[in-house]
Structure formats: structure tokens, C-alpha cells
N, C-alpha and C. Protein backbone atom coordinates (compact mmCIF):
# COMPACT_ATOMS: atom_id res chain seq x y z
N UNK A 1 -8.66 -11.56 -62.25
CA UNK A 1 -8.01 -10.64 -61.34
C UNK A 1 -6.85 -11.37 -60.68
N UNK A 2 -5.81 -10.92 -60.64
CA UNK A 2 -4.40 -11.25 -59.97
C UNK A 2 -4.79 -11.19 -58.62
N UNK A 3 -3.55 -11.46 -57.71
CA UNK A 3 -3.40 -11.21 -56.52
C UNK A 3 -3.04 -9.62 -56.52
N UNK A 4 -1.89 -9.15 -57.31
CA UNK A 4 -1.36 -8.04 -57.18
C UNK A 4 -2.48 -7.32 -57.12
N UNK A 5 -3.46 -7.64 -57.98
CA UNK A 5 -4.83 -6.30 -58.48
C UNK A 5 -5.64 -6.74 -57.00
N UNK A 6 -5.75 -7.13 -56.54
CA UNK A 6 -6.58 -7.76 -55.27
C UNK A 6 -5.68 -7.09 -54.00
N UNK A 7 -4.68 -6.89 -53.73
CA UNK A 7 -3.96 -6.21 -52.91
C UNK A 7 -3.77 -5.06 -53.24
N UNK A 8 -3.67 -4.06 -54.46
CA UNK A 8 -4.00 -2.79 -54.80
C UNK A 8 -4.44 -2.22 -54.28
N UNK A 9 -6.18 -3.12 -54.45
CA UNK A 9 -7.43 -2.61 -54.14
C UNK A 9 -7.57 -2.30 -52.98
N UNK A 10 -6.56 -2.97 -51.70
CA UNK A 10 -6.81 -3.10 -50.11
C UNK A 10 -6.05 -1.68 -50.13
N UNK A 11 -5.06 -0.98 -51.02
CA UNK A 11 -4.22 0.33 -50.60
C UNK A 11 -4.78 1.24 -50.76
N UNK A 12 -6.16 1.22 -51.71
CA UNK A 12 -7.09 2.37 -52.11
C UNK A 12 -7.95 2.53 -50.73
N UNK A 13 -8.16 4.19 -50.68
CA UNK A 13 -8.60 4.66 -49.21
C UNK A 13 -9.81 4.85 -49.89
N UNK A 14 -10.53 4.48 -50.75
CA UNK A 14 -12.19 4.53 -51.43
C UNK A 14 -12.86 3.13 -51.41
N UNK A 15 -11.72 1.89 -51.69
CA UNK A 15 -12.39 1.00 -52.24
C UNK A 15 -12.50 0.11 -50.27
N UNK A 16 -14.51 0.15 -50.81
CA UNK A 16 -15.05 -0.54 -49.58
C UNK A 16 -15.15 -2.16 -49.44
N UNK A 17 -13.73 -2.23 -48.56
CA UNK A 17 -13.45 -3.41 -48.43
C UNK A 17 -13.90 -3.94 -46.97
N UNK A 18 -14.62 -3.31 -45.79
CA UNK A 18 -14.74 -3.29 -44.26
C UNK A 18 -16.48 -3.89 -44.34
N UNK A 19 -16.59 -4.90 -43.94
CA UNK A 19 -18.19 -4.88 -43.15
C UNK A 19 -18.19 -4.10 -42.63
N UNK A 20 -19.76 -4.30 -42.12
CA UNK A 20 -20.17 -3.31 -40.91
C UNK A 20 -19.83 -3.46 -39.35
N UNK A 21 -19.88 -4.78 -39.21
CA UNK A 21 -19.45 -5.33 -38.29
C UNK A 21 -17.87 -5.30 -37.50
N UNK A 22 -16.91 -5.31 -38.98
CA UNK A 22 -15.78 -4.60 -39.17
C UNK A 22 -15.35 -4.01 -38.61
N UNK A 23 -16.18 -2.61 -39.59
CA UNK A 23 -15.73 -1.26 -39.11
C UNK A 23 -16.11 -0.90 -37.83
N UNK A 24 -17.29 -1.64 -37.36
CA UNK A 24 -17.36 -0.85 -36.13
C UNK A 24 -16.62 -1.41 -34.92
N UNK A 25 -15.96 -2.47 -35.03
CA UNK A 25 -14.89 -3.42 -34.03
C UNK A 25 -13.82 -3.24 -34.43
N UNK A 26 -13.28 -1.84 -35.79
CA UNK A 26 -11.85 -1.42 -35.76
C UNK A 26 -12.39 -0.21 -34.86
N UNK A 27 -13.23 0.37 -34.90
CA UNK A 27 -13.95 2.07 -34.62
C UNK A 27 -14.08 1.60 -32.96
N UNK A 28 -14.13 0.79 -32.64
CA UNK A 28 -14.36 0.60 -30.78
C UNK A 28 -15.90 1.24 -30.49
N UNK A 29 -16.71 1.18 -32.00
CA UNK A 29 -18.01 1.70 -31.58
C UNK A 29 -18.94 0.70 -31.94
N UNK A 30 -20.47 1.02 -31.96
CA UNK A 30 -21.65 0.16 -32.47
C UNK A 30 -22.01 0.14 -33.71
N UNK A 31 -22.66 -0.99 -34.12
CA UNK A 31 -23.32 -0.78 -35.45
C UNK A 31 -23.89 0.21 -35.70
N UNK A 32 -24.80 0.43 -34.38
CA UNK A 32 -26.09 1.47 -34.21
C UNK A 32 -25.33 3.02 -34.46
N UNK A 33 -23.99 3.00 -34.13
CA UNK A 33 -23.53 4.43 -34.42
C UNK A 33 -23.00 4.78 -35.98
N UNK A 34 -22.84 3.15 -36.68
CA UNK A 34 -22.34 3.58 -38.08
C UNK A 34 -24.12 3.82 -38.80
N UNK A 35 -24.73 3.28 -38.58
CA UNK A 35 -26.26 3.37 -38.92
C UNK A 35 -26.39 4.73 -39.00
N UNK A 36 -26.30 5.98 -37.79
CA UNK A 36 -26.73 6.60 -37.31
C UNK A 36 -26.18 8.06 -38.15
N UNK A 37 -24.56 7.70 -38.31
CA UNK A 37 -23.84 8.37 -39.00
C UNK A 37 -24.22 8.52 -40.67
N UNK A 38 -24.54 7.33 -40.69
CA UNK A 38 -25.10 6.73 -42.36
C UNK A 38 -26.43 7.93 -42.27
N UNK A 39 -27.53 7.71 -41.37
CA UNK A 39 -28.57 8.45 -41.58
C UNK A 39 -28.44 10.39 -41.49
N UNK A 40 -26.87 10.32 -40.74
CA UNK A 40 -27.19 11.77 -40.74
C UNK A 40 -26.42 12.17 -41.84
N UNK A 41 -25.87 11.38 -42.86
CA UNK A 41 -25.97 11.98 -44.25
C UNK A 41 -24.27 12.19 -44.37
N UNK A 42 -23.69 11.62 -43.09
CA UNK A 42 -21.95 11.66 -42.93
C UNK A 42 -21.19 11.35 -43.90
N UNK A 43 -21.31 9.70 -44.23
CA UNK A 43 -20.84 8.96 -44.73
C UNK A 43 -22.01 7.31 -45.57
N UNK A 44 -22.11 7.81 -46.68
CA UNK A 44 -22.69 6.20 -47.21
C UNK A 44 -21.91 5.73 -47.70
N UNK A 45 -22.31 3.96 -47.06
CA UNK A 45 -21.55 3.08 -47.37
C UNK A 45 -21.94 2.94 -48.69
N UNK A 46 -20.86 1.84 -49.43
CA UNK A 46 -21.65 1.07 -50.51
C UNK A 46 -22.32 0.09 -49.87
N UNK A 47 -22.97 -0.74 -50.82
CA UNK A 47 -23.85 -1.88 -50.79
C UNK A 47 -23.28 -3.07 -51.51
N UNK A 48 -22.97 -3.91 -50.76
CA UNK A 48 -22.63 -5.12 -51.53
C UNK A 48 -23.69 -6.04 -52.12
N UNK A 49 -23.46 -6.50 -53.64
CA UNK A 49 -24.74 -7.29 -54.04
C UNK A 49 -25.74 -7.75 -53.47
N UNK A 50 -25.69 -8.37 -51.89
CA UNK A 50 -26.86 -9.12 -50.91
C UNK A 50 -26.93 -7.78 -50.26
N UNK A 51 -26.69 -6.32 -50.39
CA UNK A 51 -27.15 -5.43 -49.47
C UNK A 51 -26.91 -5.14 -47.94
N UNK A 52 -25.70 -5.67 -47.97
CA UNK A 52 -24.90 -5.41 -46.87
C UNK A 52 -23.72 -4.31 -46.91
N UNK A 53 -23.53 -3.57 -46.12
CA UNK A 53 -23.48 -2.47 -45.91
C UNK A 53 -21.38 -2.30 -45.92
N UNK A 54 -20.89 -1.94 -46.92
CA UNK A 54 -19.65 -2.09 -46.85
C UNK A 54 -18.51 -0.38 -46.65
N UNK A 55 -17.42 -0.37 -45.71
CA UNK A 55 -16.96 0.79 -45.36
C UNK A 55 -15.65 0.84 -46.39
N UNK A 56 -15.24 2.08 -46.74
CA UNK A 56 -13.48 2.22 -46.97
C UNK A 56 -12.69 2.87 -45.96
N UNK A 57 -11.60 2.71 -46.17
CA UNK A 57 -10.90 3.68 -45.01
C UNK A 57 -10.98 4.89 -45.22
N UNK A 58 -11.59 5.45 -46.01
CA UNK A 58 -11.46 7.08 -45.99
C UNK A 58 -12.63 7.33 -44.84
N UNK A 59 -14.09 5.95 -45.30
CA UNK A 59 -15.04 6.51 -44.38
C UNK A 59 -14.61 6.00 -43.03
N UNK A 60 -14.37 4.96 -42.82
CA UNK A 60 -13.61 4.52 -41.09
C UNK A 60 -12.96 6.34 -40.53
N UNK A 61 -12.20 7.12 -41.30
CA UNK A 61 -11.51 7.81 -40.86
C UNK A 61 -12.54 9.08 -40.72
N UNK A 62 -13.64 9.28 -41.37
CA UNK A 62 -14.40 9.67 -41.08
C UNK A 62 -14.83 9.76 -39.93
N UNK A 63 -15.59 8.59 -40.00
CA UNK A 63 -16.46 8.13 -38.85
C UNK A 63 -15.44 8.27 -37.55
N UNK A 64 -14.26 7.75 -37.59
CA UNK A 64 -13.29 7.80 -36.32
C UNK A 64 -13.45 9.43 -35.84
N UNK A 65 -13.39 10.46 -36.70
CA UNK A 65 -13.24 11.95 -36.11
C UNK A 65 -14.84 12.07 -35.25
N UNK A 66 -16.22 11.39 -36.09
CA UNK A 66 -17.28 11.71 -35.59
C UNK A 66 -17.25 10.99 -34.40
N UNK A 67 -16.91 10.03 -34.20
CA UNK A 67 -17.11 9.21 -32.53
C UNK A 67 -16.01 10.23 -31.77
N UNK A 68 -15.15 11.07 -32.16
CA UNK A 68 -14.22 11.53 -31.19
C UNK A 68 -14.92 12.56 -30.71
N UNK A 69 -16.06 13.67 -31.34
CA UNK A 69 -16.49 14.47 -31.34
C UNK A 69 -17.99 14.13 -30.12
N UNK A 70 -18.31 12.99 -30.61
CA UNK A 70 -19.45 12.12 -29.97
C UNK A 70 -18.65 11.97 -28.43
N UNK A 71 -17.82 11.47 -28.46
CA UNK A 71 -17.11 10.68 -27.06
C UNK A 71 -17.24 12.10 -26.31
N UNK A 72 -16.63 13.50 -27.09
CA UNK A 72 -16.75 14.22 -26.03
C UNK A 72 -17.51 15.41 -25.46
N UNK A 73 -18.97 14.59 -25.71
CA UNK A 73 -20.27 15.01 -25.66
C UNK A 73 -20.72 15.79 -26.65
N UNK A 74 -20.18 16.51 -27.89
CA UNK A 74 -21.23 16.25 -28.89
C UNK A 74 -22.16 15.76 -29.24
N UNK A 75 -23.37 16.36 -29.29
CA UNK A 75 -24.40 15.48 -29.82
C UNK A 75 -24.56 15.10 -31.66
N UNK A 76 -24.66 14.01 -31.56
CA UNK A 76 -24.29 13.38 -33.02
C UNK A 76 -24.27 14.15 -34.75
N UNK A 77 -25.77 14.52 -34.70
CA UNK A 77 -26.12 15.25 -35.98
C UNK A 77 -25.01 16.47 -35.77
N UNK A 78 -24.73 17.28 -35.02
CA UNK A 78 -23.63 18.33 -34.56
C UNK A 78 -22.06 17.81 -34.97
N UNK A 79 -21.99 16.81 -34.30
CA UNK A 79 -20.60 16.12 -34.78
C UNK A 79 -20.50 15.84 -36.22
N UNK A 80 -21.58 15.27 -37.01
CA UNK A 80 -21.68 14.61 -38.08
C UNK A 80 -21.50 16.17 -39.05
N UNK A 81 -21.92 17.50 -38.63
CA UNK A 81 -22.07 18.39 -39.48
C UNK A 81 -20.81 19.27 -39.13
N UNK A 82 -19.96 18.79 -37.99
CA UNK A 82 -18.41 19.46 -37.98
C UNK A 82 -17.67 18.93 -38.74
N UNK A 83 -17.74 17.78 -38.77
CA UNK A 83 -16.98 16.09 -39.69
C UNK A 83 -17.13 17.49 -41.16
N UNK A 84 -18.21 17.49 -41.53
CA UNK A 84 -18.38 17.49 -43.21
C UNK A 84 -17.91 19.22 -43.52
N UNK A 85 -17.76 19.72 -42.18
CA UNK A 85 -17.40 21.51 -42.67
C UNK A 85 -15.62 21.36 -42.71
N UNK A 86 -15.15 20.50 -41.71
CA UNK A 86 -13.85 20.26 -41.38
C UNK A 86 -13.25 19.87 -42.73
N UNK A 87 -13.87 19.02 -43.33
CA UNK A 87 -13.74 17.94 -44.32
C UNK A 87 -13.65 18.59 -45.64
N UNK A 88 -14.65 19.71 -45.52
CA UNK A 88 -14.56 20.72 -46.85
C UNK A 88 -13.67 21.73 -46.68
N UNK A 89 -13.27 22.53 -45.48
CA UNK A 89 -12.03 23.05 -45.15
C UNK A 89 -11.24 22.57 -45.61
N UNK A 90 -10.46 21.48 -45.46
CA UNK A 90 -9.19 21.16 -46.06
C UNK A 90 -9.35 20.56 -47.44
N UNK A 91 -10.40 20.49 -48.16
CA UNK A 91 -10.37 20.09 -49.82
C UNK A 91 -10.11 22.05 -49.87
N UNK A 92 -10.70 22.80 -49.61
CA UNK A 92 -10.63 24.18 -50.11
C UNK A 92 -8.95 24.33 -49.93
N UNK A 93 -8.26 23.78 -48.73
CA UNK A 93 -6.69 24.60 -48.64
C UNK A 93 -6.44 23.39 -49.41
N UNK A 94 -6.28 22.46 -49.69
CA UNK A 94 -6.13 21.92 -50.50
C UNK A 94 -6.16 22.71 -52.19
N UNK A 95 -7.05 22.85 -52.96
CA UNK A 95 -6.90 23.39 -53.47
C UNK A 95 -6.61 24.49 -53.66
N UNK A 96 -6.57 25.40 -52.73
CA UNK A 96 -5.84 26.94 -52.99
C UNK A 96 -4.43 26.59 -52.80
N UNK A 97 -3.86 26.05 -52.12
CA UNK A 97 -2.24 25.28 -51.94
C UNK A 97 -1.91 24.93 -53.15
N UNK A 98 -3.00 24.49 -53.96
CA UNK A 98 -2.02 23.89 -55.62
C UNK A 98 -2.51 24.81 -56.37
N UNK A 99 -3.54 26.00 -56.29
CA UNK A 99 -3.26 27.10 -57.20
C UNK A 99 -2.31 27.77 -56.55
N UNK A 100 -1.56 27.68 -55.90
CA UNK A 100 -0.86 28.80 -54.87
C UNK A 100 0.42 28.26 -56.42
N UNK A 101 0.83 27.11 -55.72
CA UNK A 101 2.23 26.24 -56.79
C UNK A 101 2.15 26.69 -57.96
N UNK A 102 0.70 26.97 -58.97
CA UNK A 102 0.94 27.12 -60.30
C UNK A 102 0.83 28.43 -60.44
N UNK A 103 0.65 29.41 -59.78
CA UNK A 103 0.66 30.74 -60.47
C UNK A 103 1.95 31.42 -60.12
């Protein structure tokens, strides 16, 4: 692997390059809240070979909307299930926007 292919990889918003520890000291939150998010089915991390728990930025950006929702008293599983309706909202205009272009 190059450098170039090694810096690629940091531009891809999938590839989980963030500990846990990481993400939650870019997120200004706790482990216990990426855990929590993980359990309510939000966002899974991958697993790195020793089973440590690794983020991408798509999920950081995730998780960033669920702590905003959390911060302003949302209760979590609630936040975690606006995150994933919000989230499917815009894949749907998303795709009706590019059948819109081809017909």
C-alpha cells in the first residue's frame, strides 16, 4: 500500500479510521454514549482485529445529529430513531431527485 492509497482511505466517509476514544473526544461526548447509540441499533462500528471498536465519518456525523437531539432533552432511543427516519428521508429525495433528472 502507498501513501497515496493510505490517504485516500482517510477521504472515504465509510472507511473506519476513528477509535472509540476518538470519536467520542471529536463528538465532545462519552464512550458510554457511543456504546449506547451502538446498542440502540444507530450506528455499528466495525471491529478491528483485537475487537476494538472503530468509527467513520459518516458514523461521527451520525452520532453528532443524535447527541444534538440528546443535548436537547431527547431521550436517547427517540433521538436514535429520528437520526434513522431523517436519514432515510433524504436517501428517498435523494433518489427521487435523480429519477426526477432522467425522465
Amino acid at each position: 500500500m502507498t501513501a497515496d492509497d493510505s490517504f485516500s482511505r482517510l477521504e472515504d466517509d465509510d472507511y473506519p479510521a476513528y477509535t472509540m476514544g476518538r470519536a467520542a473526544e471529536m463528538l465532545g461526548t462519552t464512550q458510554g454514549f457511543l456504546r449506547a447509540i451502538g446498542e440502540a441499533r444507530l450506528i455499528t462500528p466495525l471491529r478491528s482485529t483485537g475487537g476494538h471498536r472503530r468509527y467513520s465519518r459518516y458514523q461521527l456525523r451520525i452520532a453528532a445529529r443524535a447527541r444534538e437531539l440528546v443535548d436537547a432533552g431527547t431521550p436517547i432511543d427517540a433521538a436514535c430513531r429520528i437520526v434513522i427516519l431523517e436519514d432515510q428521508l433524504e436517501e428517498a429525495q435523494r433518489i427521487n431527485a435523480e429519477h426526477h433528472r432522467t425522465t
